[in-house]
PDB file of N, CA and C in Angstrom:
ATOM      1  N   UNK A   1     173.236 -37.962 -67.623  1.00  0.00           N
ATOM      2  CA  UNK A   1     174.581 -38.408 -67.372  1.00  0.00           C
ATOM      3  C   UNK A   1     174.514 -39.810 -66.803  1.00  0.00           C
ATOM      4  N   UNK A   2     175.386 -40.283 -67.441  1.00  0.00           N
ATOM      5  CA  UNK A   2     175.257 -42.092 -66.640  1.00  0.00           C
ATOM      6  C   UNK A   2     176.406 -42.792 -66.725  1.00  0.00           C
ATOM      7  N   UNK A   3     176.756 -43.648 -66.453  1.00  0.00           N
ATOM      8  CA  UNK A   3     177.672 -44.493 -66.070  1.00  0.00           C
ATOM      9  C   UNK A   3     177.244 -45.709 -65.984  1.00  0.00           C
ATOM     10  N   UNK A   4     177.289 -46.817 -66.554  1.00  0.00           N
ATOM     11  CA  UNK A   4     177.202 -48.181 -66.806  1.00  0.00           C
ATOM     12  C   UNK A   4     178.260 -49.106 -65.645  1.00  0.00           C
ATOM     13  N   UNK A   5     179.279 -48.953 -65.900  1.00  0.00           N
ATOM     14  CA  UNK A   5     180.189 -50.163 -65.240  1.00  0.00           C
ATOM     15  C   UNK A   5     181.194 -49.261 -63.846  1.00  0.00           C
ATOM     16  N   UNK A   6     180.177 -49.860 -62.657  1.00  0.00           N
ATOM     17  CA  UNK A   6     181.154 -48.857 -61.308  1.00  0.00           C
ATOM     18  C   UNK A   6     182.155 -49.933 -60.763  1.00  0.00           C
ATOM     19  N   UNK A   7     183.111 -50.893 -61.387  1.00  0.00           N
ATOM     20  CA  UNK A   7     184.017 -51.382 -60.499  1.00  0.00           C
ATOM     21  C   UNK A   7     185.120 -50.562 -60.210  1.00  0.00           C
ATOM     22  N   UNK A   8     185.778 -50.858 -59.505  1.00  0.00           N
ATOM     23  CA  UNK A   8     186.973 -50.078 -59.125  1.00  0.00           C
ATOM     24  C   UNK A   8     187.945 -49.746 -60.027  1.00  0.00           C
ATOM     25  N   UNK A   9     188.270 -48.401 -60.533  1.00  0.00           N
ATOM     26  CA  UNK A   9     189.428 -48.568 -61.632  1.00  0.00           C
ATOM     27  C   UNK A   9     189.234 -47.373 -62.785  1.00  0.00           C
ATOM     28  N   UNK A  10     189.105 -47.258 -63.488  1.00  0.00           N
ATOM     29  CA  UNK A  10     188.519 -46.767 -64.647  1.00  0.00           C
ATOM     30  C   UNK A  10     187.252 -46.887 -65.224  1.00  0.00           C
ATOM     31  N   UNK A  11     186.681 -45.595 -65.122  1.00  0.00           N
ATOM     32  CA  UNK A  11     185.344 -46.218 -65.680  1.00  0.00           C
ATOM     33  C   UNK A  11     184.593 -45.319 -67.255  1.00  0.00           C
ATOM     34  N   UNK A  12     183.780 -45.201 -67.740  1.00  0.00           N
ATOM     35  CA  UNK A  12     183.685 -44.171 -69.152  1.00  0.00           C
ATOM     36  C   UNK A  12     182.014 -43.819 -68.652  1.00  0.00           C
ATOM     37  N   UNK A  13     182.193 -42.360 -68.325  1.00  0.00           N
ATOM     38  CA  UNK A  13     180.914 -41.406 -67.901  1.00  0.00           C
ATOM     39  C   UNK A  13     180.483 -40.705 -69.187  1.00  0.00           C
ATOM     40  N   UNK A  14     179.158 -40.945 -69.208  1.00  0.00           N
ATOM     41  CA  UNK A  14     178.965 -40.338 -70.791  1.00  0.00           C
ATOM     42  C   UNK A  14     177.925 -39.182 -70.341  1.00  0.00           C
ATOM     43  N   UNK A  15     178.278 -37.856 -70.579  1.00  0.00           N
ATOM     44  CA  UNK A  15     177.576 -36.852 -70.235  1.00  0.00           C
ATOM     45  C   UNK A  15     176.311 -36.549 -71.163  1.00  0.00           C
ATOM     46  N   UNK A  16     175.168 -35.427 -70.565  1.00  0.00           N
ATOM     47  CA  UNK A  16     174.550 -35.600 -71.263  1.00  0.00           C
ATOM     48  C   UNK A  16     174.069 -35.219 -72.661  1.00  0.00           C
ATOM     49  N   UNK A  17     175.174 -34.474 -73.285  1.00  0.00           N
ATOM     50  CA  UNK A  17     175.870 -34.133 -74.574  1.00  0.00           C
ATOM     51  C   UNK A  17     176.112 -35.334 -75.565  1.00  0.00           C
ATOM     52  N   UNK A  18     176.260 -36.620 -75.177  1.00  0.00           N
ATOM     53  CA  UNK A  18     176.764 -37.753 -75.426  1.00  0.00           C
ATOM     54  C   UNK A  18     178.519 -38.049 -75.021  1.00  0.00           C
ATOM     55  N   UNK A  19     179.172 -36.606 -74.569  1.00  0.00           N
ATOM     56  CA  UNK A  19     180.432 -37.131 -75.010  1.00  0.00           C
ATOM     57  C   UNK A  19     181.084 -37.908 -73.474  1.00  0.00           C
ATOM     58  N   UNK A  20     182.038 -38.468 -74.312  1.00  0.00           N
ATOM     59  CA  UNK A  20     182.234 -39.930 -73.163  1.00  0.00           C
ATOM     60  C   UNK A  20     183.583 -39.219 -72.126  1.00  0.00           C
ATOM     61  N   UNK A  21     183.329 -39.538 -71.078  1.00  0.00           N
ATOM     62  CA  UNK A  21     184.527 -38.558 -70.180  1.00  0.00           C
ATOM     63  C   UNK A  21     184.970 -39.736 -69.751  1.00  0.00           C
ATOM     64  N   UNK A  22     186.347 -40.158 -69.439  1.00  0.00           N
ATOM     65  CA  UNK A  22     187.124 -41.475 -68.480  1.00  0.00           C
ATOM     66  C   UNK A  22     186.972 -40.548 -66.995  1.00  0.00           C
ATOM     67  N   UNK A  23     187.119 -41.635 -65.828  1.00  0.00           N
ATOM     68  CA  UNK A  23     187.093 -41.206 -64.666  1.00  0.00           C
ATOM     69  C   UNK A  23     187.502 -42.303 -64.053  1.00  0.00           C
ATOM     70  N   UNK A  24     188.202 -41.988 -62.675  1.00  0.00           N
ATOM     71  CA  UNK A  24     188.416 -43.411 -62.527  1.00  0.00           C
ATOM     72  C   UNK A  24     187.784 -43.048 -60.819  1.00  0.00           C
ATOM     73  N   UNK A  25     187.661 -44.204 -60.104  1.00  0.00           N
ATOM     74  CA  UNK A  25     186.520 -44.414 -59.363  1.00  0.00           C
ATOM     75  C   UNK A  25     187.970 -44.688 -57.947  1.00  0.00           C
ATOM     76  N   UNK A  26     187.488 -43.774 -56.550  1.00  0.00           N
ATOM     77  CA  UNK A  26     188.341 -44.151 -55.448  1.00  0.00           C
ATOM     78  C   UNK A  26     187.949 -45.162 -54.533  1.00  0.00           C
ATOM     79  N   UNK A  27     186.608 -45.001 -54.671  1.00  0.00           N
ATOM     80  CA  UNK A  27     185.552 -45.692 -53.465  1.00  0.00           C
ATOM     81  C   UNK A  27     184.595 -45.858 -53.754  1.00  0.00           C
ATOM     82  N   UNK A  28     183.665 -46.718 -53.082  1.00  0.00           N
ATOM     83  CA  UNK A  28     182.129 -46.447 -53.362  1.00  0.00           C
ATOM     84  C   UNK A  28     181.669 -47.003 -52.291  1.00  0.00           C
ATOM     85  N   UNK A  29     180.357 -46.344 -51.446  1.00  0.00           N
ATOM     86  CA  UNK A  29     179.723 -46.475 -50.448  1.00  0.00           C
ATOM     87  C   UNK A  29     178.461 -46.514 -50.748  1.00  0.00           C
ATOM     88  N   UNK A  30     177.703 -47.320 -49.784  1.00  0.00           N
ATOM     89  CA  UNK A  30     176.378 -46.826 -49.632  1.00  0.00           C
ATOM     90  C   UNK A  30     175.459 -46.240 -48.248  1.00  0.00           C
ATOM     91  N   UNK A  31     175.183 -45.101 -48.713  1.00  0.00           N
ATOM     92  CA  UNK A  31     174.474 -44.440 -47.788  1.00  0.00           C
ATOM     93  C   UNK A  31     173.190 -44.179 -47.517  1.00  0.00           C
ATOM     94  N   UNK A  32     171.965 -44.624 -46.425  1.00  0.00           N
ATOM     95  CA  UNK A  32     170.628 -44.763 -46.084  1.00  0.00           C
ATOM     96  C   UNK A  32     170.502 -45.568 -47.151  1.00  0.00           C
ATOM     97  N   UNK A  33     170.671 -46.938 -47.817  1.00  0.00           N
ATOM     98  CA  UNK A  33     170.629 -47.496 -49.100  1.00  0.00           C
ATOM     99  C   UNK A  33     170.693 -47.223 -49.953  1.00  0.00           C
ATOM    100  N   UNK A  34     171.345 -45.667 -50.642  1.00  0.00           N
ATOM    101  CA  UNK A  34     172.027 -45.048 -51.990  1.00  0.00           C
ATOM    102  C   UNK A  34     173.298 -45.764 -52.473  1.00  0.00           C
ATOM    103  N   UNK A  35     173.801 -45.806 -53.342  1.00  0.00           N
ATOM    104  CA  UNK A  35     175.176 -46.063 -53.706  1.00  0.00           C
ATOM    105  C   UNK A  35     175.725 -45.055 -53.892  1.00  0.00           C
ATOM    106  N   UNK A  36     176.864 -44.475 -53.850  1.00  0.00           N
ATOM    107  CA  UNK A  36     177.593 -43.385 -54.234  1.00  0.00           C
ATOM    108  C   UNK A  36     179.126 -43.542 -54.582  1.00  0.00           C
ATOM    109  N   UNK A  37     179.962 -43.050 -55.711  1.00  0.00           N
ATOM    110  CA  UNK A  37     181.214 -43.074 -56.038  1.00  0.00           C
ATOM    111  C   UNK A  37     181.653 -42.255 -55.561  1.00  0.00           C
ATOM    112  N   UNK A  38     182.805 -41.827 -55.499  1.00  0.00           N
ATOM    113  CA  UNK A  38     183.563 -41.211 -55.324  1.00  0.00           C
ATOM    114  C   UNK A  38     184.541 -41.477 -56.088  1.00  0.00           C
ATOM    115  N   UNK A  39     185.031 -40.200 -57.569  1.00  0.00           N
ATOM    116  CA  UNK A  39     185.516 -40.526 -58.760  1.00  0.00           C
ATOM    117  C   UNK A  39     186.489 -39.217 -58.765  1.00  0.00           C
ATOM    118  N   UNK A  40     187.348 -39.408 -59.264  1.00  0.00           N
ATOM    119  CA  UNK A  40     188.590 -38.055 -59.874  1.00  0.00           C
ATOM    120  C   UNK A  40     188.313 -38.355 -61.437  1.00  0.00           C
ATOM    121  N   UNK A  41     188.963 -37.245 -61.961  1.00  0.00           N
ATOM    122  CA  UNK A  41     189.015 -36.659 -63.300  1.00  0.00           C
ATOM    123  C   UNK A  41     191.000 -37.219 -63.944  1.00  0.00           C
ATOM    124  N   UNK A  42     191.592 -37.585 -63.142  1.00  0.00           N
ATOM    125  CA  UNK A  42     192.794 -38.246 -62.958  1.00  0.00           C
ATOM    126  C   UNK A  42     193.618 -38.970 -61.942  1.00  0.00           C
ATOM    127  N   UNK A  43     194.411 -39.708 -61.944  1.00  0.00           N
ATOM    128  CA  UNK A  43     194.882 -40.603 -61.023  1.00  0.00           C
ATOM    129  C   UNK A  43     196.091 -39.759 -60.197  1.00  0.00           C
ATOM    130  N   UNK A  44     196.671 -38.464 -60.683  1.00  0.00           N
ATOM    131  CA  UNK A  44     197.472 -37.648 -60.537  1.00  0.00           C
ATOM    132  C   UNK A  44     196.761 -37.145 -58.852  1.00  0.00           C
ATOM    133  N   UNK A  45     197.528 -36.545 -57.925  1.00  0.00           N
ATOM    134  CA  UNK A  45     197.603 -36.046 -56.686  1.00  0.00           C
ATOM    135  C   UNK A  45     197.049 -34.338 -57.326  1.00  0.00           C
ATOM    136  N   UNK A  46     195.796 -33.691 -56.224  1.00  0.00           N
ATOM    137  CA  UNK A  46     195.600 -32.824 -56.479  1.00  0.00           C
ATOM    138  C   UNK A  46     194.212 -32.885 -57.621  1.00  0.00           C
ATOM    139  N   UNK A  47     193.713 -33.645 -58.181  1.00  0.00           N
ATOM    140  CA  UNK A  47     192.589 -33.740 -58.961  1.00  0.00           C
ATOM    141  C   UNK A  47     191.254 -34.003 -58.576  1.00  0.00           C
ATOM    142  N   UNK A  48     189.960 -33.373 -59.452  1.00  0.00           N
ATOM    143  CA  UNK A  48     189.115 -32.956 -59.443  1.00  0.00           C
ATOM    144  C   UNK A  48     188.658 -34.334 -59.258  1.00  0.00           C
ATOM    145  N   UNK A  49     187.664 -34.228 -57.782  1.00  0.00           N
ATOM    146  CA  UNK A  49     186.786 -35.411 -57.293  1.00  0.00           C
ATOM    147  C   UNK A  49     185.479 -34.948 -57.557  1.00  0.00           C
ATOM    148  N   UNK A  50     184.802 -35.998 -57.554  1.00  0.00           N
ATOM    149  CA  UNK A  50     183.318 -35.632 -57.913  1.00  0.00           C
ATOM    150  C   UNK A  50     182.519 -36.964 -57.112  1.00  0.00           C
ATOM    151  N   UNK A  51     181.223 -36.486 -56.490  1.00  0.00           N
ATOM    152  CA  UNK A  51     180.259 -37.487 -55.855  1.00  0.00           C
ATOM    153  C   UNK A  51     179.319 -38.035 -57.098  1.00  0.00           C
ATOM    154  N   UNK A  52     179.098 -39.336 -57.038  1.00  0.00           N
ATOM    155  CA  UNK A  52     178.266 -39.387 -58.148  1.00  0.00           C
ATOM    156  C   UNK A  52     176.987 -40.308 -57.182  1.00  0.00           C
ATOM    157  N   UNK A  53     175.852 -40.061 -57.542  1.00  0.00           N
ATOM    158  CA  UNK A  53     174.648 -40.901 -56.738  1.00  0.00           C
ATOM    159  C   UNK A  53     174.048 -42.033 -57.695  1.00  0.00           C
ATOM    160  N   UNK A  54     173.652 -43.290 -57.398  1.00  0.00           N
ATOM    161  CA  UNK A  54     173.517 -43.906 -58.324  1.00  0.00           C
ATOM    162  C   UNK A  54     171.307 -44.013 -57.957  1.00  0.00           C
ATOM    163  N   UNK A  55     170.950 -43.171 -59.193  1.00  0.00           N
ATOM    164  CA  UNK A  55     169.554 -43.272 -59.823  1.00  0.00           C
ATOM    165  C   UNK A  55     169.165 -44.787 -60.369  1.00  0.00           C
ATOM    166  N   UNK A  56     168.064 -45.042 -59.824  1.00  0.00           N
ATOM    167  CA  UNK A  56     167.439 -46.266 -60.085  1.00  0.00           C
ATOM    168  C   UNK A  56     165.790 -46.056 -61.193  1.00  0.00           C
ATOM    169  N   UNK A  57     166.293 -46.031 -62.530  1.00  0.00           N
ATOM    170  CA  UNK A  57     165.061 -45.476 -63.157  1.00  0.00           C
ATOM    171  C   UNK A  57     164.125 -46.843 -63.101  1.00  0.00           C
ATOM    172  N   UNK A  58     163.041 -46.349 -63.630  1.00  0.00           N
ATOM    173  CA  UNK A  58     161.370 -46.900 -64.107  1.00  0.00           C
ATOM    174  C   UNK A  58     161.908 -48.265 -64.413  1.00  0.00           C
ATOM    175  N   UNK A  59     162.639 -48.079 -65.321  1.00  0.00           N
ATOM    176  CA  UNK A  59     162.872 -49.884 -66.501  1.00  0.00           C
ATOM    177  C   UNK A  59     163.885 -50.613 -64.999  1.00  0.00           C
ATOM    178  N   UNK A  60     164.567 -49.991 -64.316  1.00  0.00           N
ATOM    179  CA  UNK A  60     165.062 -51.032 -62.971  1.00  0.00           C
ATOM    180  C   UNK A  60     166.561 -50.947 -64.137  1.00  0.00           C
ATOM    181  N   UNK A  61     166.939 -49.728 -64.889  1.00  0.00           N
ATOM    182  CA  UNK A  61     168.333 -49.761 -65.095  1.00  0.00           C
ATOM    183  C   UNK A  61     169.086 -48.958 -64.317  1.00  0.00           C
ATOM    184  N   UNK A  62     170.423 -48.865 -63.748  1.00  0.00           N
ATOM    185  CA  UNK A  62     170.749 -47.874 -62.946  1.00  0.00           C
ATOM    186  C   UNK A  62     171.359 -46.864 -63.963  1.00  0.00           C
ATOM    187  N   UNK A  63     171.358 -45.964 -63.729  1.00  0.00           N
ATOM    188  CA  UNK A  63     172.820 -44.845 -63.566  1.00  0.00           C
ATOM    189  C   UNK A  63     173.383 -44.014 -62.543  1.00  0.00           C
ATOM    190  N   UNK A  64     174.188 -43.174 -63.082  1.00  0.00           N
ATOM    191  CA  UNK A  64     174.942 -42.177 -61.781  1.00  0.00           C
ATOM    192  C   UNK A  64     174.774 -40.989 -62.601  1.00  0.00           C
ATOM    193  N   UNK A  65     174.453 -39.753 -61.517  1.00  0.00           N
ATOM    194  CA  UNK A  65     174.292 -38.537 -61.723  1.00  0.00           C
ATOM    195  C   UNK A  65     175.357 -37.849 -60.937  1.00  0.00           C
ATOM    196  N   UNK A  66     176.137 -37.361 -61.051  1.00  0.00           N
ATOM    197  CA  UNK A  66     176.598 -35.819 -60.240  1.00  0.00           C
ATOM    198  C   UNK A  66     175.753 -35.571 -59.061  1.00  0.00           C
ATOM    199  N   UNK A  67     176.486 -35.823 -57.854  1.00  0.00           N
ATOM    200  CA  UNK A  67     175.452 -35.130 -56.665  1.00  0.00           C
ATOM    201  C   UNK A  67     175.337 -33.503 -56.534  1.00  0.00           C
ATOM    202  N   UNK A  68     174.584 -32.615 -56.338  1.00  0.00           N
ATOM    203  CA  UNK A  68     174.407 -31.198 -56.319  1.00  0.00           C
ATOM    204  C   UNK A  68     174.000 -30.535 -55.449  1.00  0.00           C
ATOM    205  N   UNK A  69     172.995 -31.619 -54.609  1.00  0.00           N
ATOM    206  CA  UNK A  69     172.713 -30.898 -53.599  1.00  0.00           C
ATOM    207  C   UNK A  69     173.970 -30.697 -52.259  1.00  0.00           C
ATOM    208  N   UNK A  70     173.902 -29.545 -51.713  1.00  0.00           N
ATOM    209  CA  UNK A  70     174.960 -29.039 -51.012  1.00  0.00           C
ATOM    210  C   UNK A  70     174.886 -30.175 -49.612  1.00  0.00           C
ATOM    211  N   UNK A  71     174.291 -30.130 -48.948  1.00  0.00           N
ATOM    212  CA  UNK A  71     173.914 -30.575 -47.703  1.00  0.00           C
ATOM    213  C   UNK A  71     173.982 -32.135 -47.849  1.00  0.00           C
ATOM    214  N   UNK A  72     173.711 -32.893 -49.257  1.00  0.00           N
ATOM    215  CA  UNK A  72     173.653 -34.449 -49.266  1.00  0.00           C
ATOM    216  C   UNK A  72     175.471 -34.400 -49.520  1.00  0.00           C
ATOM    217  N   UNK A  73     175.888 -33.425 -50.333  1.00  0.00           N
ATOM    218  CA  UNK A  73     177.161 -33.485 -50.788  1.00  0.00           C
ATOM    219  C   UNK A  73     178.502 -33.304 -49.485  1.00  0.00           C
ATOM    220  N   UNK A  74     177.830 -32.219 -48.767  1.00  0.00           N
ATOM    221  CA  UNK A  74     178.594 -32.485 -47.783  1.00  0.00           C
ATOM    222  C   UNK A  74     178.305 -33.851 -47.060  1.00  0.00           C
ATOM    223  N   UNK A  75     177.447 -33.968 -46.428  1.00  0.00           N
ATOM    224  CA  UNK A  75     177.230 -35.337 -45.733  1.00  0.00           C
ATOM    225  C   UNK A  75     177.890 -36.769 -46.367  1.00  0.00           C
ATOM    226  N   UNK A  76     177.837 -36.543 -47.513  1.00  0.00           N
ATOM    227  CA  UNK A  76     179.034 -37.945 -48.118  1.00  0.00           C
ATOM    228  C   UNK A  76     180.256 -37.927 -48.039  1.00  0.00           C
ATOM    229  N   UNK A  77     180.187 -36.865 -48.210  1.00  0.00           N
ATOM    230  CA  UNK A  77     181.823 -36.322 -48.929  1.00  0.00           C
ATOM    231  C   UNK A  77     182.845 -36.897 -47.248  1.00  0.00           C
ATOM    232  N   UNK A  78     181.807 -36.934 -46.382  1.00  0.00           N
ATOM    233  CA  UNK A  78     182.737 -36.922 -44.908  1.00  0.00           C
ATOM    234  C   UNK A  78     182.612 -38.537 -44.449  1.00  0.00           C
ATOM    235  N   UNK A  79     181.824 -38.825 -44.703  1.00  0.00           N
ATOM    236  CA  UNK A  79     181.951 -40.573 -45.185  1.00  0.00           C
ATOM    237  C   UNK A  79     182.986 -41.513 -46.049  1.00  0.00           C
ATOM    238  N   UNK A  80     183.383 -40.150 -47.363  1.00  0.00           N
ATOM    239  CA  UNK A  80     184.659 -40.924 -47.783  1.00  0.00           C
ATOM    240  C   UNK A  80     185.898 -40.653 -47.399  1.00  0.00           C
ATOM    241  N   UNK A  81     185.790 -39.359 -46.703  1.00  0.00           N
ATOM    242  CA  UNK A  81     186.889 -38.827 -45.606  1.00  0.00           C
ATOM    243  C   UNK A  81     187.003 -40.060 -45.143  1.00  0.00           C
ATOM    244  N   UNK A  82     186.303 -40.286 -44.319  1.00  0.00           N
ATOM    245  CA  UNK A  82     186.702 -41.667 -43.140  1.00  0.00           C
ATOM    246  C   UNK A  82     186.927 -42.968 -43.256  1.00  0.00           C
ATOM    247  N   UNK A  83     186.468 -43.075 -44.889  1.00  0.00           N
ATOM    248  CA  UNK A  83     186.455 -44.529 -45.584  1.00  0.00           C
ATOM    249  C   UNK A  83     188.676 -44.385 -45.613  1.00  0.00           C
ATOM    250  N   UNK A  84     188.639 -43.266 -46.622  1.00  0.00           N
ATOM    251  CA  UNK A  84     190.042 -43.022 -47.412  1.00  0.00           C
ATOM    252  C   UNK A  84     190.571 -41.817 -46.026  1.00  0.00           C
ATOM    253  N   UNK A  85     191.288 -42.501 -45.266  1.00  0.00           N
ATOM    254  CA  UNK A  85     192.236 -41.793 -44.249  1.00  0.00           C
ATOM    255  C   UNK A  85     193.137 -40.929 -45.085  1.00  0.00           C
ATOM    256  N   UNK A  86     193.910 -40.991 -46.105  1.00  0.00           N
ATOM    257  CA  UNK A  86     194.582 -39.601 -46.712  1.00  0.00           C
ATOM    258  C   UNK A  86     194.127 -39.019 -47.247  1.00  0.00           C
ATOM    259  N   UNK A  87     192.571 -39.018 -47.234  1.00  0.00           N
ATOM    260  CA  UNK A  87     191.753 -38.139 -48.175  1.00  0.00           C
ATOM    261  C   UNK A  87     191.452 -36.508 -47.575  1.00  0.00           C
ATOM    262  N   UNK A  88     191.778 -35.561 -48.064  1.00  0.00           N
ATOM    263  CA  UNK A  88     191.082 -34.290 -47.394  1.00  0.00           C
ATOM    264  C   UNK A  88     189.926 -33.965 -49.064  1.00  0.00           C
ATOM    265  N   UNK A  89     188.806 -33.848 -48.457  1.00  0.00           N
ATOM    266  CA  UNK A  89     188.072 -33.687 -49.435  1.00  0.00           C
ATOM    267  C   UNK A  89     187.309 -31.744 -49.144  1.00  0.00           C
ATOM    268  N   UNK A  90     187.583 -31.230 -50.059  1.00  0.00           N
ATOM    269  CA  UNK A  90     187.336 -29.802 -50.136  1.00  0.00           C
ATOM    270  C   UNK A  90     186.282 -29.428 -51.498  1.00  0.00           C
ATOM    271  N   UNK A  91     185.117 -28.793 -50.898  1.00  0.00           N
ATOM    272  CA  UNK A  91     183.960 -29.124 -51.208  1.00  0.00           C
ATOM    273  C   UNK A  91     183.930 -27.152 -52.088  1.00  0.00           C
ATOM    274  N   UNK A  92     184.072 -26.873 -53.374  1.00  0.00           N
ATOM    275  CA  UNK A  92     184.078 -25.602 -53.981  1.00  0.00           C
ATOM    276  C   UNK A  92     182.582 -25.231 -54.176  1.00  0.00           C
ATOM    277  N   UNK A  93     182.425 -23.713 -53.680  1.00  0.00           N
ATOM    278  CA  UNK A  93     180.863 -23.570 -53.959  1.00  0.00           C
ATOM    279  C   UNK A  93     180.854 -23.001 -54.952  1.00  0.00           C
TER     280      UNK A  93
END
């Protein structure tokens, strides 16, 4: 899964199926020197957020993966709490 272009706004996540998903991007932080998004599935109130971590492969190209682990996921997720003051971020197991 990767993602090419993280500016603010709209961005095109291409899973690893090939197929291309839009997402658009709320924030982005970096944490212990990670980058991380913080992306919805729509611009609509009530929509599916997702952490994305940005992977630094071999060739020095980046992408973004889906974060999964529970414990890194919480620990961000409360970082963009505090970044985005109307944010309540609710974490589904």
């Amino acid at each position: 899964m990767e993602n090419k272009d993280t500016n603010k706004g709209q961005i095109e996540f291409i899973t690893d199926d090939g197929e291309k998903v839009p997402l658009f991007v709320l924030e982005q932080t970096k944490v212990v020197g990670v980058n991380y998004l913080l992306v919805t599935d729509s611009e609509e109130d009530e929509a599916e957020a997702f952490i994305m971590k940005e992977i630094v492969e071999d060739e020095g190209q980046s992408v973004y993966e889906m974060v999964s682990d529970d414990h890194e996921l919480l620990a961000v997720s409360k970082v963009f709490e505090e970044l985005l003051d109307d944010v309540d971020i609710e974490i589904e197991e």
